[in-house]
C-alpha atoms as a PDB file:
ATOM      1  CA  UNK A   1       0.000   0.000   0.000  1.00  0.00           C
ATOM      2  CA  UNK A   2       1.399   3.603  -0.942  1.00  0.00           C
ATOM      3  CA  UNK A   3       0.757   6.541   0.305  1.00  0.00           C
ATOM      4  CA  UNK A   4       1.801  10.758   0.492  1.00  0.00           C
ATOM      5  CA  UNK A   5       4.850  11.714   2.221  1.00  0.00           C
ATOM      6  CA  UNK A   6       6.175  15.466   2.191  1.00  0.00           C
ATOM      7  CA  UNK A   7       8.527  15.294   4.613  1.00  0.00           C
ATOM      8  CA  UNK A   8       9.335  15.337   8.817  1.00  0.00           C
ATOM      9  CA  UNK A   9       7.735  17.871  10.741  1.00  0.00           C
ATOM     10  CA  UNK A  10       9.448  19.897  12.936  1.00  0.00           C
ATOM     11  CA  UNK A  11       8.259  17.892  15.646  1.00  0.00           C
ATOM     12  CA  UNK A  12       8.873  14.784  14.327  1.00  0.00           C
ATOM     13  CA  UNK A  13      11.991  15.880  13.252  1.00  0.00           C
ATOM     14  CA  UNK A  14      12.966  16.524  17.293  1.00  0.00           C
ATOM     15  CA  UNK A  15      12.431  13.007  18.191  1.00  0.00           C
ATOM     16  CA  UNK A  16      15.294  11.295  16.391  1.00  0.00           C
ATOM     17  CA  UNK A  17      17.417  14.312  15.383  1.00  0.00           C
ATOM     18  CA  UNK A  18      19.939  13.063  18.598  1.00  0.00           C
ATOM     19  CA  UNK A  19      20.329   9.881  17.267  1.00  0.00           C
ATOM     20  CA  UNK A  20      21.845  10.791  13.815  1.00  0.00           C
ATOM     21  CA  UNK A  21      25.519  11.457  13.023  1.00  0.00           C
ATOM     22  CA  UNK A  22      26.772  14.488  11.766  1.00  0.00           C
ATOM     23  CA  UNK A  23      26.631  15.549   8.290  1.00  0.00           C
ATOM     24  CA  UNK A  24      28.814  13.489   5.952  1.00  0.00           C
ATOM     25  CA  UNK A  25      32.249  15.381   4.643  1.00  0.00           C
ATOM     26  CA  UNK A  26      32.010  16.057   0.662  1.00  0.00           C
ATOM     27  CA  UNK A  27      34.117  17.256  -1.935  1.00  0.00           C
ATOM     28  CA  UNK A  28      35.362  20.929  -2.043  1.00  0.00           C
ATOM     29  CA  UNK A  29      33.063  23.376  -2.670  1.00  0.00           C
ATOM     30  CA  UNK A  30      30.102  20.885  -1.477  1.00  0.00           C
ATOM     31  CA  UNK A  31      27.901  21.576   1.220  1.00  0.00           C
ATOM     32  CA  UNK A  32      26.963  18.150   3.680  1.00  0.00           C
ATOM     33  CA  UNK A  33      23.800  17.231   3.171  1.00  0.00           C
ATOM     34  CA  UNK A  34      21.315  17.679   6.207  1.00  0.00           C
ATOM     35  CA  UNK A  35      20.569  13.781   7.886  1.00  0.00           C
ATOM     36  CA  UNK A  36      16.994  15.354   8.152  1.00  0.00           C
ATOM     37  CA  UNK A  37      17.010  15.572   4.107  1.00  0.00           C
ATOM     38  CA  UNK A  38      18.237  12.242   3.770  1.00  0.00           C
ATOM     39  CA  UNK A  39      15.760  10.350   6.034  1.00  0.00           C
ATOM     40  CA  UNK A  40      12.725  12.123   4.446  1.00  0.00           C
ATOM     41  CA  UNK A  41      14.188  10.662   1.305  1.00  0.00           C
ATOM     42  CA  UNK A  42      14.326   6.943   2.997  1.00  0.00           C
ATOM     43  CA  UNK A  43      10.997   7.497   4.576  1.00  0.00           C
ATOM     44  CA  UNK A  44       9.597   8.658   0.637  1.00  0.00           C
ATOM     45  CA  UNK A  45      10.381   5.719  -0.660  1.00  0.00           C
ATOM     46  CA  UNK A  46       9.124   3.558   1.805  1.00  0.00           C
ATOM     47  CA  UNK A  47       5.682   5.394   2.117  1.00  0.00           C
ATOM     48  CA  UNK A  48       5.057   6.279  -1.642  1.00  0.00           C
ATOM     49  CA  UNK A  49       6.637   2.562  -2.733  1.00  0.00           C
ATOM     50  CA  UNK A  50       9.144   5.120  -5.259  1.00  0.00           C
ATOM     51  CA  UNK A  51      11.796   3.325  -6.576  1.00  0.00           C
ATOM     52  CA  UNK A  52      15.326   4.396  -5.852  1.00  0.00           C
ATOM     53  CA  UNK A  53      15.915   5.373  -9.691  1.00  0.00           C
ATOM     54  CA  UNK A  54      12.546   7.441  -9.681  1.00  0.00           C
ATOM     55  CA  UNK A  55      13.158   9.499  -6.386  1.00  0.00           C
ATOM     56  CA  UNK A  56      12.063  13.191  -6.966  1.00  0.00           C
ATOM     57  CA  UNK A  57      14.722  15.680  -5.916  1.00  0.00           C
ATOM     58  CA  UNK A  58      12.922  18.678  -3.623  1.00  0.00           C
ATOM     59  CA  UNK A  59      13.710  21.150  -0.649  1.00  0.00           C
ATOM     60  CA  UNK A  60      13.327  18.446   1.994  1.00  0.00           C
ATOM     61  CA  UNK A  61      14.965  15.459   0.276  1.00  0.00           C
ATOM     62  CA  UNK A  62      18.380  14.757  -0.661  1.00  0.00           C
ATOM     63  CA  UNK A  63      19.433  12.475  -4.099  1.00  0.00           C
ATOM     64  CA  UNK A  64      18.672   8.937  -4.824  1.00  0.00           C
ATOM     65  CA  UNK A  65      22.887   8.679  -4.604  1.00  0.00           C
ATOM     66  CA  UNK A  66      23.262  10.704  -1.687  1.00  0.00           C
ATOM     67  CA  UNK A  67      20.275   8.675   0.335  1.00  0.00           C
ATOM     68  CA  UNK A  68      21.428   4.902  -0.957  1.00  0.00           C
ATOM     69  CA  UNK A  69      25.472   6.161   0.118  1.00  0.00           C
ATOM     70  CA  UNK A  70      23.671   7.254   3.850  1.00  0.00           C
ATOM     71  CA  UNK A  71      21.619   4.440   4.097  1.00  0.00           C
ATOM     72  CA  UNK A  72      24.611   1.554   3.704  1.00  0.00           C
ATOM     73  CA  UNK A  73      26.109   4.053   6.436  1.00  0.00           C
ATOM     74  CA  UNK A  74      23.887   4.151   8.793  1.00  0.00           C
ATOM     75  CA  UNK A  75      23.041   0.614   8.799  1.00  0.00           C
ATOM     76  CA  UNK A  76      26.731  -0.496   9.614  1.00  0.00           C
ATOM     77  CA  UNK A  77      27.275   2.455  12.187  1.00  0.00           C
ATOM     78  CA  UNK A  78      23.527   1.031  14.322  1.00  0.00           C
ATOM     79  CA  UNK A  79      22.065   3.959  13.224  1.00  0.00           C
ATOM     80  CA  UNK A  80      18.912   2.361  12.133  1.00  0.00           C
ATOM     81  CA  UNK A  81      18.984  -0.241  14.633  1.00  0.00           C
ATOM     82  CA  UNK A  82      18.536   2.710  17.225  1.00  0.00           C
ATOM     83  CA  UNK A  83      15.531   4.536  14.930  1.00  0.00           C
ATOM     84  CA  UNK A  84      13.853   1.645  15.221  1.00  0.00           C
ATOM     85  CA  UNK A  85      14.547   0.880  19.189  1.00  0.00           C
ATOM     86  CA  UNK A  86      12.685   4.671  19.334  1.00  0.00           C
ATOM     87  CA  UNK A  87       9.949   4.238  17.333  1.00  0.00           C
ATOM     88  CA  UNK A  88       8.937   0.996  19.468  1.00  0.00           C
ATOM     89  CA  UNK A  89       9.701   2.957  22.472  1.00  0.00           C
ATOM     90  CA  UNK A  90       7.211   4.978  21.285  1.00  0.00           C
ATOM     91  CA  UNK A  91       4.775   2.768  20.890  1.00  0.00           C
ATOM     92  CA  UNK A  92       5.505   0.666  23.717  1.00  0.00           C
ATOM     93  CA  UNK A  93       4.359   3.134  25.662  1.00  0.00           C
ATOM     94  CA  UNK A  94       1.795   4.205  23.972  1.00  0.00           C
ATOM     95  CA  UNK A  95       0.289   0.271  24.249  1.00  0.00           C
ATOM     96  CA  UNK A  96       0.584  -0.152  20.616  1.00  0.00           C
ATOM     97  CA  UNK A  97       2.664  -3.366  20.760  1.00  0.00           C
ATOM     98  CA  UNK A  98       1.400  -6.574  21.448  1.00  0.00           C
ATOM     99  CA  UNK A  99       3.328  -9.182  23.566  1.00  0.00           C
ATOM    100  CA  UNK A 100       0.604 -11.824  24.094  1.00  0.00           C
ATOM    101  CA  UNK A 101       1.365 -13.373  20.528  1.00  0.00           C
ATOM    102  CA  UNK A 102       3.453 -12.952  17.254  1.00  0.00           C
ATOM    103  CA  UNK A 103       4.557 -14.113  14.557  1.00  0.00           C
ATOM    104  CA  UNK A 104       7.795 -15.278  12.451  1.00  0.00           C
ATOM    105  CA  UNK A 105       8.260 -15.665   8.458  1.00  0.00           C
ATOM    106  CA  UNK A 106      11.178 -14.870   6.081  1.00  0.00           C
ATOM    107  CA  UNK A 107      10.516 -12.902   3.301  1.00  0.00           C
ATOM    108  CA  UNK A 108      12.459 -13.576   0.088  1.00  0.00           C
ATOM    109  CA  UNK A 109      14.039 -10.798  -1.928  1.00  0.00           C
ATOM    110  CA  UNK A 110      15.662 -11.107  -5.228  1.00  0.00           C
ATOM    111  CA  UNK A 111      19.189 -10.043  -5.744  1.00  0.00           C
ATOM    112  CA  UNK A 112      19.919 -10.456  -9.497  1.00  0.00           C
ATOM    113  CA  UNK A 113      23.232  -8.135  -8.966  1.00  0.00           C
ATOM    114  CA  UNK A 114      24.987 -10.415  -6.516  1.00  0.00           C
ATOM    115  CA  UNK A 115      26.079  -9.223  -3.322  1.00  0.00           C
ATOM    116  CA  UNK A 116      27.486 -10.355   0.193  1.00  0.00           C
ATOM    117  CA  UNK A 117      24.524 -12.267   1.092  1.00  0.00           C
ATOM    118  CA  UNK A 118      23.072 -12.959  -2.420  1.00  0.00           C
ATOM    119  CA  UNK A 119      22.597 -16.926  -2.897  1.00  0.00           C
ATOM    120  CA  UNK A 120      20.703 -19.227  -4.959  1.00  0.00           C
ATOM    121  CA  UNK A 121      17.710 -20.473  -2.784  1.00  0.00           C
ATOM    122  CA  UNK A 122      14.679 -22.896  -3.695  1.00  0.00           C
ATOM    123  CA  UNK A 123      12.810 -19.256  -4.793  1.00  0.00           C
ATOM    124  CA  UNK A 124      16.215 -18.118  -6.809  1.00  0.00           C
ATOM    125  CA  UNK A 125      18.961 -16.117  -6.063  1.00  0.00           C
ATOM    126  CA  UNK A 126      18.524 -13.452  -3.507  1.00  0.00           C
ATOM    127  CA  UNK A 127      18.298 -12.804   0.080  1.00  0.00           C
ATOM    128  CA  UNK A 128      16.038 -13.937   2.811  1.00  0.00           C
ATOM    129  CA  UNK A 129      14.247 -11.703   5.130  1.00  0.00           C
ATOM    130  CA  UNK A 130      13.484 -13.019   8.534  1.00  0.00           C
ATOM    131  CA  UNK A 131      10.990 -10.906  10.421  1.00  0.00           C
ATOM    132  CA  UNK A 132       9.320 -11.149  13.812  1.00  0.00           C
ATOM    133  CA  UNK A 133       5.845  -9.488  14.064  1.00  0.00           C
ATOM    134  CA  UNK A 134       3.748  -8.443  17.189  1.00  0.00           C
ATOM    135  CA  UNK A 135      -0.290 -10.187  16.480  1.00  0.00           C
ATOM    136  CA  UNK A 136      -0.929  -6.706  14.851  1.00  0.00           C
ATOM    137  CA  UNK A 137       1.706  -7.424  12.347  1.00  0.00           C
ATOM    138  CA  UNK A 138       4.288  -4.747  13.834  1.00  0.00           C
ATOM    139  CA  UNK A 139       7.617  -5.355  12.626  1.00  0.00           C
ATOM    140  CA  UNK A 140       9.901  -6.040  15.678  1.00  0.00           C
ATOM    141  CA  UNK A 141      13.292  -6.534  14.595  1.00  0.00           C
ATOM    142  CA  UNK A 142      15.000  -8.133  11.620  1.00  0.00           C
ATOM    143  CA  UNK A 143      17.766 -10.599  10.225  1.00  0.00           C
ATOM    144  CA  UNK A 144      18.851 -11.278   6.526  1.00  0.00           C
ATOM    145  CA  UNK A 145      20.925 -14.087   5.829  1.00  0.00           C
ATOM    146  CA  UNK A 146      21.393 -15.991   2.295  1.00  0.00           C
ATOM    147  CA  UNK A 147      18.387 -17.482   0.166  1.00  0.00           C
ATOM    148  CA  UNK A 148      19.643 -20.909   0.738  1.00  0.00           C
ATOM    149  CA  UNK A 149      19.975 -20.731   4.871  1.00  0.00           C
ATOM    150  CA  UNK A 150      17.661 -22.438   6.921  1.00  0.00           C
ATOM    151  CA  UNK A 151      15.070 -19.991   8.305  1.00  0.00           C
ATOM    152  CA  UNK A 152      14.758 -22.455  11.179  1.00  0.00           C
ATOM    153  CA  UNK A 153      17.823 -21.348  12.039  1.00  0.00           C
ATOM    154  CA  UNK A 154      16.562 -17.262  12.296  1.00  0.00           C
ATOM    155  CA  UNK A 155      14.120 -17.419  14.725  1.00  0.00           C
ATOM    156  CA  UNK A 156      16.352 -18.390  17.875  1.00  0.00           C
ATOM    157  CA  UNK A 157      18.171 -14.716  17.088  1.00  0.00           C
ATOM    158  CA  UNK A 158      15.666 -12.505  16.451  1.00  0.00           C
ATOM    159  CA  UNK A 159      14.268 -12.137  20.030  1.00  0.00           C
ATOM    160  CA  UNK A 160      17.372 -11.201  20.858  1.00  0.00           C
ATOM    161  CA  UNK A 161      17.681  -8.561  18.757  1.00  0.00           C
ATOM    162  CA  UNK A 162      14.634  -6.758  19.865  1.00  0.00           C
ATOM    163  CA  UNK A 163      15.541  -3.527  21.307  1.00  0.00           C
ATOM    164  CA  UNK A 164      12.656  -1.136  22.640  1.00  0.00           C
ATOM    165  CA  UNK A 165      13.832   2.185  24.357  1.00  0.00           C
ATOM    166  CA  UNK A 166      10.971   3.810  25.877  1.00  0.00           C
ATOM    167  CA  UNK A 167      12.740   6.211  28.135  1.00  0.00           C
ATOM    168  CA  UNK A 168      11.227   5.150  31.148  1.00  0.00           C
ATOM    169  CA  UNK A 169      12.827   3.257  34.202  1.00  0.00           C
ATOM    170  CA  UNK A 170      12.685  -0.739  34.311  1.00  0.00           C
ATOM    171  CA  UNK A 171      13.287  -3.199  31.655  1.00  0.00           C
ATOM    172  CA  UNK A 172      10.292  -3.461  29.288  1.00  0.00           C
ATOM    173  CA  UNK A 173       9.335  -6.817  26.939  1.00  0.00           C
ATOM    174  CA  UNK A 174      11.442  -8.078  24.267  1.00  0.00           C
ATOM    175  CA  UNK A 175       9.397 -11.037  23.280  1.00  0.00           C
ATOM    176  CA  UNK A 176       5.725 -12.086  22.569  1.00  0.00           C
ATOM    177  CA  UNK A 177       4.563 -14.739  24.814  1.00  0.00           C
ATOM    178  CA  UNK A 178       3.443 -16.779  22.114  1.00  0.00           C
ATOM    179  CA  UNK A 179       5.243 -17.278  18.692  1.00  0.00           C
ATOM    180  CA  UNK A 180       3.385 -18.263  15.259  1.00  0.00           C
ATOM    181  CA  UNK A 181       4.952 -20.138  12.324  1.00  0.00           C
ATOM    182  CA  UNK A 182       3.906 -22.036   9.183  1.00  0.00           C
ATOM    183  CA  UNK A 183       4.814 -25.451   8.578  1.00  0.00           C
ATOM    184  CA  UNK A 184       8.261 -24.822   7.021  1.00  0.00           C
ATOM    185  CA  UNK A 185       9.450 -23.942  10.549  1.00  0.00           C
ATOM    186  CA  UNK A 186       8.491 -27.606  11.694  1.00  0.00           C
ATOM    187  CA  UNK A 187      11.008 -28.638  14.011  1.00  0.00           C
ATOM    188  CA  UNK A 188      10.854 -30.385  17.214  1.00  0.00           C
ATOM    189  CA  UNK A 189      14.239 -28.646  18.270  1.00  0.00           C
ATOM    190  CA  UNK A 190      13.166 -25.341  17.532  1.00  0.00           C
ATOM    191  CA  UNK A 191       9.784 -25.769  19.447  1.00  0.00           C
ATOM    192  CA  UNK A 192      12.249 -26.670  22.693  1.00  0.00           C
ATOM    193  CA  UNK A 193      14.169 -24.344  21.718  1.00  0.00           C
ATOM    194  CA  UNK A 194      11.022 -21.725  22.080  1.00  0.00           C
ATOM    195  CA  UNK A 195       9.996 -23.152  25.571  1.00  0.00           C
ATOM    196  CA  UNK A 196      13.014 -22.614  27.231  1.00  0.00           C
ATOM    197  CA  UNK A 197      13.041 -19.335  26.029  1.00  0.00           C
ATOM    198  CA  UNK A 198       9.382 -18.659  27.581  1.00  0.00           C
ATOM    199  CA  UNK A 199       7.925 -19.073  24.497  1.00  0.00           C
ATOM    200  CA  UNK A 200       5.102 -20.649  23.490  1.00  0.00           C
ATOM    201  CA  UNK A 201       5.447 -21.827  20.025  1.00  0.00           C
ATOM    202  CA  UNK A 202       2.659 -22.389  17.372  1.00  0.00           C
ATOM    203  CA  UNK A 203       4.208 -24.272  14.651  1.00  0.00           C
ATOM    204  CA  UNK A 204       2.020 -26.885  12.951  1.00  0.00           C
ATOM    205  CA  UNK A 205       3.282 -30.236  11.744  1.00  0.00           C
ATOM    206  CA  UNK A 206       4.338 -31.151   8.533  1.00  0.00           C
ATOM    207  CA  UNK A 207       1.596 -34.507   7.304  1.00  0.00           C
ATOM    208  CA  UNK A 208       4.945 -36.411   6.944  1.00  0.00           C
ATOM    209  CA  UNK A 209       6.491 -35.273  10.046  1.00  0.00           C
ATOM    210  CA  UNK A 210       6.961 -37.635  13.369  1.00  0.00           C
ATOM    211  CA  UNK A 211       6.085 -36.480  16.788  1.00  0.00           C
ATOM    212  CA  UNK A 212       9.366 -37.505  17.944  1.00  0.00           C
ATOM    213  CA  UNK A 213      12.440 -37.162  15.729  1.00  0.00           C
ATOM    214  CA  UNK A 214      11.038 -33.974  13.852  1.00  0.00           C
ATOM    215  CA  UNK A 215      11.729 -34.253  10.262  1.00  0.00           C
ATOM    216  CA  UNK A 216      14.737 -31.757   9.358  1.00  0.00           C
ATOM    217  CA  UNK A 217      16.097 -32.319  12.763  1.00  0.00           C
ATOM    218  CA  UNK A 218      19.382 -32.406  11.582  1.00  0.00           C
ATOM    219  CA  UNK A 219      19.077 -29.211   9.737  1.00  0.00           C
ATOM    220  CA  UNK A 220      18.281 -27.484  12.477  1.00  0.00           C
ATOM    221  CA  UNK A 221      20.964 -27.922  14.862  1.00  0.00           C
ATOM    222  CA  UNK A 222      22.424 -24.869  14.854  1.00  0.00           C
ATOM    223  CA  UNK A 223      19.768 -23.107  16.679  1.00  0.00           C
ATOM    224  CA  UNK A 224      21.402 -19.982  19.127  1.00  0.00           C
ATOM    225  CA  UNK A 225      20.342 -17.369  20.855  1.00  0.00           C
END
């Protein structure tokens, strides 16, 4: 679904401004481009559904180069990792977040151009997606690995990297009580695995799966967190 975007409000703009390093260095005679500008370009293309090649230049956004150069940037520096720990701080406290249940699938994405975590997988070559959802469908944190790794093998790390700053004294929740899969995370291990993490898992059996000796057992043996 798309939408409008024309940029951070002032406001909006306070809440994360701390958060940001400073402008990047450029070449003589170049001014740095604002991180505001370059975040309402990130944010445009994830509202509108823009591609990167089609990105409008305007007052309040930076270029498709200068955005794509931030974004790789801020993603190695934690930069996003702490946006995100804000915005669920937000709504954390705002009781927008769900613990009671979630939810875990991998999302595939194709990655025709190669790349450090490009592989051929079952759906082609690309990168999976592995994403942990509250029972509203809020996105609570993330891991991409290869097209061709087990996504069995995702689920014992992402409750780990949940991360919720809400500004407030105390430790607040960093994983749903209950945890939803499809079949192709059917694994006896990995249900274990769940319950001694306090977590209830949901995972239905494969028809050709045994009760004991899960199918794939072997393949999932690697399970951390």
């Amino acid at each position: 679904m798309t939408g409008r975007f024309d940029g951070l409000s002032d406001v909006e703009w306070s809440l994360f401004e701390k958060i940001f390093p400073a402008s990047e260095k450029r070449g003589r005679g170049m001014p740095p481009v604002p991180p505001r500008m370059i975040l309402n370009s990130l944010l445009y293309v994830l509202i509108t559904g823009c591609r990167w090649r089609d990105l409008p230049r305007g007052p309040q956004r930076a270029s498709k180069s200068s955005g794509h150069r931030r974004l790789q940037s801020w993603h190695l520096d934690g930069t996003l990792n702490k946006l995100r720990a804000i915005i669920l701080g937000f709504a954390e406290n705002e009781g927008l977040i769900h613990w009671k249940s979630g939810a875990v699938d991998g999302s595939f994405s194709p990655g025709k151009g190669g790349g450090a975590e490009v592989a051929y997988g079952y759906k082609g070559k690309g990168v999976l997606i592995h994403l942990p959802v509250d029972s509203e469908g809020m996105p609570l944190s993330a891991v991409t690995t290869a097209a061709n790794e087990d996504e069995r093998k995702q689920v014992g790390p992402l409750p780990e990297k949940i991360e919720v700053k809400t500004g407030k004294p105390g430790r607040p929740p960093k994983k749903p009580k209950r945890i939803a899969g499809d079949k192709g995370y059917d694994s006896q291990e990995l249900r274990e695995f769940l319950k001694r993490k306090g977590i209830r898992p949901q995972i239905p059996r494969k028809r050709n799966a045994k009760k004991t000796g899960e199918t794939g057992r072997n393949e999932c043996s690697e399970i951390s967190g």
